[in-house]
N, C-alpha and C. Protein backbone atom coordinates (compact mmCIF):
# COMPACT_ATOMS: atom_id res chain seq x y z
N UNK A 1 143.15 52.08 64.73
CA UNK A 1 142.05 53.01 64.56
C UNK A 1 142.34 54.26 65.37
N UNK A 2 141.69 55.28 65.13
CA UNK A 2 141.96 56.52 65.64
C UNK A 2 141.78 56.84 66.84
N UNK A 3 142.20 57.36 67.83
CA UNK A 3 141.22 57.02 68.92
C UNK A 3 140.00 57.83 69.57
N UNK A 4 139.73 59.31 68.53
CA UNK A 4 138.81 59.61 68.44
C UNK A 4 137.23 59.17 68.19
N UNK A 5 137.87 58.22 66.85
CA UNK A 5 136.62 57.50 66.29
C UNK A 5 136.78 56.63 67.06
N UNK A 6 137.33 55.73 67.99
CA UNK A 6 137.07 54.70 68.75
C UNK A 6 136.47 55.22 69.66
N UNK A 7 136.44 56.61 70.33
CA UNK A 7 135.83 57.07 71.40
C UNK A 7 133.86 57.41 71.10
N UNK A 8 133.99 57.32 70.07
CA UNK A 8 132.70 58.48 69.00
C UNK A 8 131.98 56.92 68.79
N UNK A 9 132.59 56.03 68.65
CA UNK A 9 131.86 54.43 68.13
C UNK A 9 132.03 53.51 69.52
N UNK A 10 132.89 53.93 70.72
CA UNK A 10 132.11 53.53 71.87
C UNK A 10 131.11 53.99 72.59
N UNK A 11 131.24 55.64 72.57
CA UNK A 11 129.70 56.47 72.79
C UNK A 11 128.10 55.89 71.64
N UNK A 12 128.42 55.77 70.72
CA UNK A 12 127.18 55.12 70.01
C UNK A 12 126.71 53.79 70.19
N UNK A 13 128.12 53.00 70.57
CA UNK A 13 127.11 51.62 70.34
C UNK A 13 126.56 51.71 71.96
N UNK A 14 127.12 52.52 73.18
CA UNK A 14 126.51 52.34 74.06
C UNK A 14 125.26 53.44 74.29
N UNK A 15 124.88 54.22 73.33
CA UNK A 15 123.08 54.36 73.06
C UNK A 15 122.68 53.46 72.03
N UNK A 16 122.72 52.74 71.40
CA UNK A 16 122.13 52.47 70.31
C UNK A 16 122.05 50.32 71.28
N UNK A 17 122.82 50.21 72.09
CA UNK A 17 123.05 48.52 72.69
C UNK A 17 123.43 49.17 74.19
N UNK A 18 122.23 49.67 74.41
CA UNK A 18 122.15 50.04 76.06
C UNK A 18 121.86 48.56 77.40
N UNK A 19 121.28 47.76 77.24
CA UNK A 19 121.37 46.33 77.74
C UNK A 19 123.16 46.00 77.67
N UNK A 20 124.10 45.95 76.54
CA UNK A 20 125.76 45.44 76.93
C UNK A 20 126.27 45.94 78.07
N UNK A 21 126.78 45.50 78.41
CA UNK A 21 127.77 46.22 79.42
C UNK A 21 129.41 46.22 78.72
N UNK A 22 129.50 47.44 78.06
CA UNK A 22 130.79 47.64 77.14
C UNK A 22 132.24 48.25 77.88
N UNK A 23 133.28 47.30 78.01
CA UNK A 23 134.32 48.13 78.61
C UNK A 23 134.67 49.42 77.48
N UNK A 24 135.48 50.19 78.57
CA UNK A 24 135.54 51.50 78.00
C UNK A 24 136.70 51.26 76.48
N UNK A 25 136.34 52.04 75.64
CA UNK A 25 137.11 52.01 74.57
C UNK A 25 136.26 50.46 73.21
N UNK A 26 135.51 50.10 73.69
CA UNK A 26 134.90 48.87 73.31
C UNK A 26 133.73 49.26 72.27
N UNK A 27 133.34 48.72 71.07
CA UNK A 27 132.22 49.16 70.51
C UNK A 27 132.04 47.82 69.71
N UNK A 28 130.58 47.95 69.40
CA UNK A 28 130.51 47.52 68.46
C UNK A 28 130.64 47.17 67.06
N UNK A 29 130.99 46.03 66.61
CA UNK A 29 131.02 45.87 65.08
C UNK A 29 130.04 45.17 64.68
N UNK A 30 129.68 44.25 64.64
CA UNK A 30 128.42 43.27 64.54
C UNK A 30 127.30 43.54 65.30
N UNK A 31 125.77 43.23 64.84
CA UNK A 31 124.73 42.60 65.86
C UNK A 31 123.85 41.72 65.01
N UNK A 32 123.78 40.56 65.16
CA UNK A 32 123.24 39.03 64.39
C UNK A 32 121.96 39.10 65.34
N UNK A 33 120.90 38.33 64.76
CA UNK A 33 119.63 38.19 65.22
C UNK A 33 119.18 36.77 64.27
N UNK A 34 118.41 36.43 64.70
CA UNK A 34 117.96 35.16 64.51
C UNK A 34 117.35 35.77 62.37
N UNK A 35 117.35 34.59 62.13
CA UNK A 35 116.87 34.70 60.64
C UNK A 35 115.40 35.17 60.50
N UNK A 36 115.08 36.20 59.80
CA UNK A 36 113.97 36.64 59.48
C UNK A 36 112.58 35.45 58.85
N UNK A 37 112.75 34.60 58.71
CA UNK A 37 112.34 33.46 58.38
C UNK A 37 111.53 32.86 60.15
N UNK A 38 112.29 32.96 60.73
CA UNK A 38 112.13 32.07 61.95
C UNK A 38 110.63 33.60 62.43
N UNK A 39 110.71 34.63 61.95
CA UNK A 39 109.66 35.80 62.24
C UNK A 39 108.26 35.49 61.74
N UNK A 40 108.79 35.15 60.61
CA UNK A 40 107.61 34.69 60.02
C UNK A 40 106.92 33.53 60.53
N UNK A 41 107.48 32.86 60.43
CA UNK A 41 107.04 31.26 61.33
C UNK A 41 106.18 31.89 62.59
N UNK A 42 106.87 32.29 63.13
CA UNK A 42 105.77 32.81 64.78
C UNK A 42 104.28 33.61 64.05
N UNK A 43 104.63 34.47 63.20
CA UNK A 43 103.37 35.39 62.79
C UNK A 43 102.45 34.24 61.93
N UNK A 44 103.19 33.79 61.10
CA UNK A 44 102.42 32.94 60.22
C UNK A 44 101.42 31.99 61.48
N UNK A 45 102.31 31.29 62.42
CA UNK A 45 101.16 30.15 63.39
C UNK A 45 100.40 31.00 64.21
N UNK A 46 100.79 31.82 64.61
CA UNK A 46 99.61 32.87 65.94
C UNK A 46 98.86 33.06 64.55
N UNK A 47 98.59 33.42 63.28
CA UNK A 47 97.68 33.64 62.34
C UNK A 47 96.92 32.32 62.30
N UNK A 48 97.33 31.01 61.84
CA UNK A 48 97.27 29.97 61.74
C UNK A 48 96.30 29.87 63.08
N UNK A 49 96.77 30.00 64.00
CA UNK A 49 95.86 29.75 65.33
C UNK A 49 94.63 30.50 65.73
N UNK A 50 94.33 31.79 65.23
CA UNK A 50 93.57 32.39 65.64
C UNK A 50 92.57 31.93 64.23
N UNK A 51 93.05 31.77 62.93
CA UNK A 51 92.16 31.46 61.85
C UNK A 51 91.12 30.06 62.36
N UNK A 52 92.48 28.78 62.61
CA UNK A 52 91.45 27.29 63.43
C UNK A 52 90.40 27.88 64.60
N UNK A 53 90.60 28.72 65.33
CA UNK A 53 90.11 28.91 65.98
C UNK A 53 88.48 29.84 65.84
N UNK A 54 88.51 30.75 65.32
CA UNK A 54 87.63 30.92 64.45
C UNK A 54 86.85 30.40 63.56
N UNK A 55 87.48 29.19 62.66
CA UNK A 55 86.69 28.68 61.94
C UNK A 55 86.25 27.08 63.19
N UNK A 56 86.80 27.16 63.94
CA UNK A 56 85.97 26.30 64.78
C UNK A 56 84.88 26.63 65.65
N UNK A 57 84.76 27.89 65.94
CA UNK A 57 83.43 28.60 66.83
C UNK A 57 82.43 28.68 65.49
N UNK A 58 82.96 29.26 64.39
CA UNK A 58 82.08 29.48 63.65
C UNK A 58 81.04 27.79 63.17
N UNK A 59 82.09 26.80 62.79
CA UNK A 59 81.49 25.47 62.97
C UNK A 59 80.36 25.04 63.75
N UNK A 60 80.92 25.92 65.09
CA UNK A 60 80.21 25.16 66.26
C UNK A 60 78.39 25.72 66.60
N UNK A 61 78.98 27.04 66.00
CA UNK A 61 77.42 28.29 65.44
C UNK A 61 76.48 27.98 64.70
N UNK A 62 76.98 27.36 63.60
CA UNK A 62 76.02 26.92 62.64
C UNK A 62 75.98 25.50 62.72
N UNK A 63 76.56 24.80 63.03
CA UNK A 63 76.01 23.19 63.30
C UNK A 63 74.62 23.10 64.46
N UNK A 64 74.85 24.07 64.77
CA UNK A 64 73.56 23.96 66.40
C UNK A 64 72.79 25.16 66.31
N UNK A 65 71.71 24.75 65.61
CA UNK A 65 70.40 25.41 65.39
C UNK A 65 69.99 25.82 66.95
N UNK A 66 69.97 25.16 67.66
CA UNK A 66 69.60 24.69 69.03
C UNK A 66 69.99 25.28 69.98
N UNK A 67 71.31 26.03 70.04
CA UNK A 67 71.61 26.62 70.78
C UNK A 67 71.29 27.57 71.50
N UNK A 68 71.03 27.20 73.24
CA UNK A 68 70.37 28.55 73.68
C UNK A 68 70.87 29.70 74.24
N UNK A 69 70.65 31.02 74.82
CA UNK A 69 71.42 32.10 75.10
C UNK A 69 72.35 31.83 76.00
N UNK A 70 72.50 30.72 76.78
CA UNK A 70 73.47 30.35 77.93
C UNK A 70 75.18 29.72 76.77
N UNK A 71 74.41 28.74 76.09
CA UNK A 71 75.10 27.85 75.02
C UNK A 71 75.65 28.81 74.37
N UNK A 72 75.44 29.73 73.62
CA UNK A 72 75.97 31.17 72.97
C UNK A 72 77.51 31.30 73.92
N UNK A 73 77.07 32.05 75.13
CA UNK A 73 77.83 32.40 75.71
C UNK A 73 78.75 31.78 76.17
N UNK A 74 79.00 30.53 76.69
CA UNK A 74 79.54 30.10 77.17
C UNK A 74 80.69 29.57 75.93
N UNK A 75 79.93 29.27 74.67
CA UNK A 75 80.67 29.25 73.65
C UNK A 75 81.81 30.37 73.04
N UNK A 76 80.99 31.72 73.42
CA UNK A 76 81.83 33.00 73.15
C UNK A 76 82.95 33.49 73.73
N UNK A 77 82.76 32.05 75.63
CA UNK A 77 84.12 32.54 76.50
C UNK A 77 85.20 31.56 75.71
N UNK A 78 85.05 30.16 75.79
CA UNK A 78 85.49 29.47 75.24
C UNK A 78 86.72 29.95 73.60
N UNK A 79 85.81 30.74 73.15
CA UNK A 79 86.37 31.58 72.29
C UNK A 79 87.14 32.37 72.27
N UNK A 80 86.96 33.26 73.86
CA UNK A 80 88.14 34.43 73.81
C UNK A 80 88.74 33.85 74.34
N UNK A 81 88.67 32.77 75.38
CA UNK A 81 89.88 31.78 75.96
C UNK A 81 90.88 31.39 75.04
N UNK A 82 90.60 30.93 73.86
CA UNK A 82 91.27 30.51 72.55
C UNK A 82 91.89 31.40 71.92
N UNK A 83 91.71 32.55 71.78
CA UNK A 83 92.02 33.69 71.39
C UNK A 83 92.94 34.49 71.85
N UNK A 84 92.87 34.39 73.10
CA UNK A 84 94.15 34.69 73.84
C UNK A 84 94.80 34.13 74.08
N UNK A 85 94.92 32.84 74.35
CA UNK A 85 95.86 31.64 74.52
C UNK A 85 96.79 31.70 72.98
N UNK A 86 96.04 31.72 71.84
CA UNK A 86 97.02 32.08 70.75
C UNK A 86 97.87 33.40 70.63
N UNK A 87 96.92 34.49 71.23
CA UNK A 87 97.61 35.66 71.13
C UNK A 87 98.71 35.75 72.05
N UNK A 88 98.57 35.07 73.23
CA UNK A 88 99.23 35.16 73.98
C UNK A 88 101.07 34.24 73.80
N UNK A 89 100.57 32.86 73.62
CA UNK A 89 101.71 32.19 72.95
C UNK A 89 102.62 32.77 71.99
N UNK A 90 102.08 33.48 70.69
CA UNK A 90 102.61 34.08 69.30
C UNK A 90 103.45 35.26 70.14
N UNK A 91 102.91 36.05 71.44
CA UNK A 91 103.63 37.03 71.94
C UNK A 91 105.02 36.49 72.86
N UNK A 92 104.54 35.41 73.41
CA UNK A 92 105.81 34.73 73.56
C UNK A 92 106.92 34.20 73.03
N UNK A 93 106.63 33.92 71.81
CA UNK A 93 107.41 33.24 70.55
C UNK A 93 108.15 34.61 70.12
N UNK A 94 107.69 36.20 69.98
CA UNK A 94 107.94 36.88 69.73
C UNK A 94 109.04 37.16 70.61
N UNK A 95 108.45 37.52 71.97
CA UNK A 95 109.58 38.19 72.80
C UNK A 95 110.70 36.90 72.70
N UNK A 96 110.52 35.75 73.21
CA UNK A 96 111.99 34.78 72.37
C UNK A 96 112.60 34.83 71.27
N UNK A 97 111.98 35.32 70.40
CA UNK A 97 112.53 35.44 68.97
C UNK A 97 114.00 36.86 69.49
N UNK A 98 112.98 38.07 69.48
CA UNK A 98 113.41 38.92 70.20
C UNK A 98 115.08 38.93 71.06
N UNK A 99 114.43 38.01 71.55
CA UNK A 99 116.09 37.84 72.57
C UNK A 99 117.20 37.43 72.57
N UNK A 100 117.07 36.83 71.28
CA UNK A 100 118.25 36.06 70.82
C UNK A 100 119.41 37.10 69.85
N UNK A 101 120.29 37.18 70.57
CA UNK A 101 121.46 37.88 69.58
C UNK A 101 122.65 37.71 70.03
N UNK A 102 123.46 37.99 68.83
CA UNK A 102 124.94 37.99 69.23
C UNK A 102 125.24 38.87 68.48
N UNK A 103 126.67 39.48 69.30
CA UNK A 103 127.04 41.19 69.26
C UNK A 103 128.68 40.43 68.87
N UNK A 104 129.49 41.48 67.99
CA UNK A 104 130.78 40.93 67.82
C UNK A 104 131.31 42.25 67.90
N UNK A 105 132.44 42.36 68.70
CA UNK A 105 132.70 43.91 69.52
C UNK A 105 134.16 43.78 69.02
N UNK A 106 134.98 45.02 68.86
CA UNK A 106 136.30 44.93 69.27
C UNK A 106 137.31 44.32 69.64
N UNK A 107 136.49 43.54 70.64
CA UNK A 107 137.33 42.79 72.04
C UNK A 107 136.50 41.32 71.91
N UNK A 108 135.38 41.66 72.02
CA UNK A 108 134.85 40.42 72.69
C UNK A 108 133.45 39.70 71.31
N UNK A 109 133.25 38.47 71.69
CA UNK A 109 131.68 38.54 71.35
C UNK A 109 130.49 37.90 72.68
N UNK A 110 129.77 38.65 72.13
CA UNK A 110 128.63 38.55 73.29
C UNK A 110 127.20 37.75 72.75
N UNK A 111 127.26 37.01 73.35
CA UNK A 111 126.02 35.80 72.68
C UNK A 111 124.54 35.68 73.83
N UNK A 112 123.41 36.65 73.48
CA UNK A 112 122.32 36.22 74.60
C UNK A 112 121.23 34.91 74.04
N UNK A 113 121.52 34.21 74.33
CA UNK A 113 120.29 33.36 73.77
C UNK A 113 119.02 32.95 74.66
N UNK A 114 117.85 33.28 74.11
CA UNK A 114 116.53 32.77 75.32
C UNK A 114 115.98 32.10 74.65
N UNK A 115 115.68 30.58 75.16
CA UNK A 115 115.18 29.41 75.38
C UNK A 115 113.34 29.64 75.38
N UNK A 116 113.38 30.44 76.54
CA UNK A 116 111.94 30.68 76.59
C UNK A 116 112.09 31.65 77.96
N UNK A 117 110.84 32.14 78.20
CA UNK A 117 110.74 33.69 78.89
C UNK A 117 111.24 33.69 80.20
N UNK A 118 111.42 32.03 80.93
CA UNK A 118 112.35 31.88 82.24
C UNK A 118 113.46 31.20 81.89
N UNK A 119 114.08 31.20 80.84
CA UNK A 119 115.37 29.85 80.28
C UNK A 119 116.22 31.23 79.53
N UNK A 120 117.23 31.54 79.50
CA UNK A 120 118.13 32.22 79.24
C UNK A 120 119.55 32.04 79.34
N UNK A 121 120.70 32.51 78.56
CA UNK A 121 122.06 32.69 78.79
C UNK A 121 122.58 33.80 78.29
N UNK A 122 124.08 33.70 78.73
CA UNK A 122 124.68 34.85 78.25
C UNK A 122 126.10 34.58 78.10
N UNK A 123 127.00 34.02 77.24
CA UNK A 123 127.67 33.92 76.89
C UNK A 123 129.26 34.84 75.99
N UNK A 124 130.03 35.33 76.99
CA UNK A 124 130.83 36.32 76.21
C UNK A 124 132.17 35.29 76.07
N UNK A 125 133.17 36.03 74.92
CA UNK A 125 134.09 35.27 74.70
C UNK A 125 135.23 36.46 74.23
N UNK A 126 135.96 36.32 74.50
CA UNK A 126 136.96 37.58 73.82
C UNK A 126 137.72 36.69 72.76
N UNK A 127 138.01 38.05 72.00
CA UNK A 127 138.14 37.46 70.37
C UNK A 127 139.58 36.89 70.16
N UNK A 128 140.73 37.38 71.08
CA UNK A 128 141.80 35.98 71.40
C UNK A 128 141.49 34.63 71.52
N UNK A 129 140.53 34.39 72.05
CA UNK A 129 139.92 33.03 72.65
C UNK A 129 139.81 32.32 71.62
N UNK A 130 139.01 32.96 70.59
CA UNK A 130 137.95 32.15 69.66
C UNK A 130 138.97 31.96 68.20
N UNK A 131 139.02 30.29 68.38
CA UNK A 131 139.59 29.74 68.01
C UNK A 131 139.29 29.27 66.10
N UNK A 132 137.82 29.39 65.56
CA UNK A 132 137.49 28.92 64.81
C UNK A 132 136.00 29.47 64.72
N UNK A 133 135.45 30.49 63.61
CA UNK A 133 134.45 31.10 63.22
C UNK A 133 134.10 30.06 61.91
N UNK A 134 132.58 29.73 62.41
CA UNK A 134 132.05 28.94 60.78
C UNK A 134 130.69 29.19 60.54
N UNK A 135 130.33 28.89 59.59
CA UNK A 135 128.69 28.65 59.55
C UNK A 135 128.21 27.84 58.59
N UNK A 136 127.71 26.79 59.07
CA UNK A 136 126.86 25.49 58.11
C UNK A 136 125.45 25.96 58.35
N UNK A 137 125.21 25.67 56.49
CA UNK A 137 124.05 25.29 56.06
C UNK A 137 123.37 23.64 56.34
N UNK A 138 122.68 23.48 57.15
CA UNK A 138 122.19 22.10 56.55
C UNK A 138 121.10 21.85 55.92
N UNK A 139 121.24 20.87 54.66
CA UNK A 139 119.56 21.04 53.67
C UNK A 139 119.39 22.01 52.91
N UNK A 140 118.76 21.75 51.96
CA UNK A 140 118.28 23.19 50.46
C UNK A 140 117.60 24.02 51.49
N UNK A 141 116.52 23.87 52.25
CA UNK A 141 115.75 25.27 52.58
C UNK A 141 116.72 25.99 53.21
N UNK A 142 117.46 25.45 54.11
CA UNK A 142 118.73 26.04 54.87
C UNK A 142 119.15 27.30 53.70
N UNK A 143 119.74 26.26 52.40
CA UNK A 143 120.70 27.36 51.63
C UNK A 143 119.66 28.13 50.74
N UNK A 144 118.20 27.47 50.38
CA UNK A 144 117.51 28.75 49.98
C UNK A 144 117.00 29.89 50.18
N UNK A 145 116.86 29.86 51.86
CA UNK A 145 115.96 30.86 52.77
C UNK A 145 117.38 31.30 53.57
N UNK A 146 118.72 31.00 53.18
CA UNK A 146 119.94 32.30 53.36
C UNK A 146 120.11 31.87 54.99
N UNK A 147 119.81 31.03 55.77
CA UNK A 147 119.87 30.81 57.50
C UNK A 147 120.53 29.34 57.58
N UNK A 148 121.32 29.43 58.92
CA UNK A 148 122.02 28.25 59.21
C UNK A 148 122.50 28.28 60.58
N UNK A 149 123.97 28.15 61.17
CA UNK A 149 123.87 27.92 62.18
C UNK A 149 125.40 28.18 62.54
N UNK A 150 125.71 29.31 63.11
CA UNK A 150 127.52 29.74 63.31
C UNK A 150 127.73 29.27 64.33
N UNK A 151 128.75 29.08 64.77
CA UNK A 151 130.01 28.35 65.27
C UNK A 151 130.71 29.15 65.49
N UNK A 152 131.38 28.79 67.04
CA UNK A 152 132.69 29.53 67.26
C UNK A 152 132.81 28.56 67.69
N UNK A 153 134.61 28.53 67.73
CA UNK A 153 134.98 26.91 68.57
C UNK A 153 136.06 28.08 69.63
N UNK A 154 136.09 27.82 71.14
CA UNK A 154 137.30 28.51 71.53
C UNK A 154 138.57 27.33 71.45
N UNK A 155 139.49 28.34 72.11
CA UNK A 155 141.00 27.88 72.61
C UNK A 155 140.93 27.07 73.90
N UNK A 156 141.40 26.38 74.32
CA UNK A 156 141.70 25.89 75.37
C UNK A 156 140.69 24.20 75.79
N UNK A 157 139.85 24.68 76.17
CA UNK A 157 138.75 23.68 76.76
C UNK A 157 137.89 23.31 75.65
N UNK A 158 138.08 23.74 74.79
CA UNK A 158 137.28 23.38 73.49
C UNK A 158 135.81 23.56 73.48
N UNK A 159 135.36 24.72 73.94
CA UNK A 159 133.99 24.82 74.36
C UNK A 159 133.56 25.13 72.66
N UNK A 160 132.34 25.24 71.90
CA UNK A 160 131.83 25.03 71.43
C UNK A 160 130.46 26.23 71.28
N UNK A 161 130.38 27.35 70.91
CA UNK A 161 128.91 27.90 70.78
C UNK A 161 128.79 28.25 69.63
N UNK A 162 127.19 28.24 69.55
CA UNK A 162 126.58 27.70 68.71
C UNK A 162 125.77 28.71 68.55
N UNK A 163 125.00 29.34 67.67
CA UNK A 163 123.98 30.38 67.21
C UNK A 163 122.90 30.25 66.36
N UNK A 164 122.37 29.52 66.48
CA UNK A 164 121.28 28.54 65.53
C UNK A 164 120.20 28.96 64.32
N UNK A 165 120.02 29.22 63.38
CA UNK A 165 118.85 30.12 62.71
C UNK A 165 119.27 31.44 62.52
N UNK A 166 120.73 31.75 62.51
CA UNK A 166 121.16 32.54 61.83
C UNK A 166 121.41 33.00 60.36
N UNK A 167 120.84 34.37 59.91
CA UNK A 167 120.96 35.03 58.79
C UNK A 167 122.41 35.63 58.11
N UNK A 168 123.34 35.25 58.73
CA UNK A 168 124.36 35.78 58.49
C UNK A 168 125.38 35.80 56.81
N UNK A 169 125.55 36.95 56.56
CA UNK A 169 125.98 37.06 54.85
C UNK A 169 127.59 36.35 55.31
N UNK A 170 127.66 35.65 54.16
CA UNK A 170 129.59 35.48 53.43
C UNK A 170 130.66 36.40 54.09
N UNK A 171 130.06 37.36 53.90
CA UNK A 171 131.10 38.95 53.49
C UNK A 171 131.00 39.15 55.44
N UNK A 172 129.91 39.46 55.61
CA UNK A 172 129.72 39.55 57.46
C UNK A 172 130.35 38.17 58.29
N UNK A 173 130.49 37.35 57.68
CA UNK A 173 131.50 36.29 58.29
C UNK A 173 133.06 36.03 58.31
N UNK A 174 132.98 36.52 56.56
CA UNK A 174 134.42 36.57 56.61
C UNK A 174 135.16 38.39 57.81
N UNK A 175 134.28 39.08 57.43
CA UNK A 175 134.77 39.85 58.41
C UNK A 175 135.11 39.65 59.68
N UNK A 176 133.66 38.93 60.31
CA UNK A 176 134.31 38.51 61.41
C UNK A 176 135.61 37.81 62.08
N UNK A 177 135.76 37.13 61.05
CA UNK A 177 137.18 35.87 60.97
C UNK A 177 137.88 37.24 61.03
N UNK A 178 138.24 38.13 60.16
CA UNK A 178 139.31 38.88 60.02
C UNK A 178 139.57 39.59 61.42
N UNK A 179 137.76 39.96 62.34
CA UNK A 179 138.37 40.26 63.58
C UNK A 179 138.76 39.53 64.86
N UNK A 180 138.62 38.32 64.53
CA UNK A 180 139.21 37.51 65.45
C UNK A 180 140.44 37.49 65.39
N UNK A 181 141.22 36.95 63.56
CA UNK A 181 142.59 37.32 63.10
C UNK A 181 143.09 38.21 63.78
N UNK A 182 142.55 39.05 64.02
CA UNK A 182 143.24 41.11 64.34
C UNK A 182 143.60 41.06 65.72
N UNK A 183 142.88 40.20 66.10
CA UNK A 183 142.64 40.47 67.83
C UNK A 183 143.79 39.92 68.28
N UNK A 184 144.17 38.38 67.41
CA UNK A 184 145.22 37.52 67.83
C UNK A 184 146.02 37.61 67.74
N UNK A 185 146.25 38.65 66.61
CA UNK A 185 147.69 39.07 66.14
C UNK A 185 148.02 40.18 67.38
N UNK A 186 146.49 41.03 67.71
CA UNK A 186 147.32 42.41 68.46
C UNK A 186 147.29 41.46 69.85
N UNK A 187 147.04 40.55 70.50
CA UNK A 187 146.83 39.95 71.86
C UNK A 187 148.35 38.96 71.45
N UNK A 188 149.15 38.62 70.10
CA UNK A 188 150.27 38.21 70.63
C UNK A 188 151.32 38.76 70.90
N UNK A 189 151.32 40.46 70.08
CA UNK A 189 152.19 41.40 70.22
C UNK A 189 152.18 41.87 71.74
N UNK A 190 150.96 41.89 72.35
CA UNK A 190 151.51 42.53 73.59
C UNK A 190 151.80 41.54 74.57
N UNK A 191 152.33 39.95 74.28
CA UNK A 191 152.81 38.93 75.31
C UNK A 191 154.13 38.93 74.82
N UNK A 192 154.51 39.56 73.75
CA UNK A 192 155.74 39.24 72.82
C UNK A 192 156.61 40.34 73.73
């Protein structure tokens, strides 16, 4: 590549993926994010949760004729307690959703995965290393809703990562393979 445009596509990916820490000459080619499916799921249950929740105050309103202005209220905290506890969870599910990516660079790939809002990793691998790029479907919804689960296997110690609920196309995989290929070929020329 040129090394203009390598200079012009390491200046961009480092505004556009300001969190990497990119050696110089380094850019991005890839950025994977969890399957758009798994988005929905969070919006769909924080919906799901705030709907039960609602239709359970409302239950609780009209079953009790009886209720007096204390009973009201105390029912109404009860309520926003519930209300935020869903809103609050669905925002958590979000920012985890959020955090999960893997970047496939030049050189390296960079894998952040969060567990939950104190559980995190960060996983880099340079593309000599990586021994074996895959991605299984498991199950029809797997192959109908387009998400599954990539694989890198490295060299050496046989470590194993994993990217789970990934959206990733054919064509964006086989590329990748090709830049691992590239890497190995140019990382044996310069031991040669």
């Amino acid at each position: 590549m040129d090394e203009n445009l390598a200079k012009i596509r390491h200046e961009r990916s480092k505004k556009d993926f300001p969190g990497l820490s990119l050696e110089e000459g380094e850019y991005v080619e890839f950025a994977f994010s969890r399957a758009k499916i798994c988005l929905l799921l969070i919006l769909g249950g924080m919906a799901f949760g705030i709907i039960v929740v609602l239709l359970a105050f409302l239950t609780a309103l009209l079953g009790q004729e009886m209720i007096d202005e204390m009973g009201r209220k105390f029912l109404f905290i009860i309520l926003l307690a519930l209300l935020a506890a869903a809103v609050i969870m669905g925002m958590v599910a979000l920012m985890t959703y959020r955090g999960n990516k893997i970047y496939v660079t030049n050189r390296r790939v960079i894998q952040l995965v969060m567990n939950s809002l104190v559980s995190s990793s960060k996983n880099v691998i340079d593309l000599p290393s990586v021994e074996d790029v895959s991605f299984r479907q498991d199950g029809i919804l797997q192959r109908l809703l387009g998400f599954g689960t990539l694989r890198l296997a490295t060299v050496g110690d046989e470590t194993t990562y994993t990217f789970k609920y990934s959206d990733i196309s054919p064509s964006d995989l086989e590329a990748v393979s090709e830049l691992v290929s590239d890497a190995k070929k140019k990382n044996k020329k310069k031991t040669d």
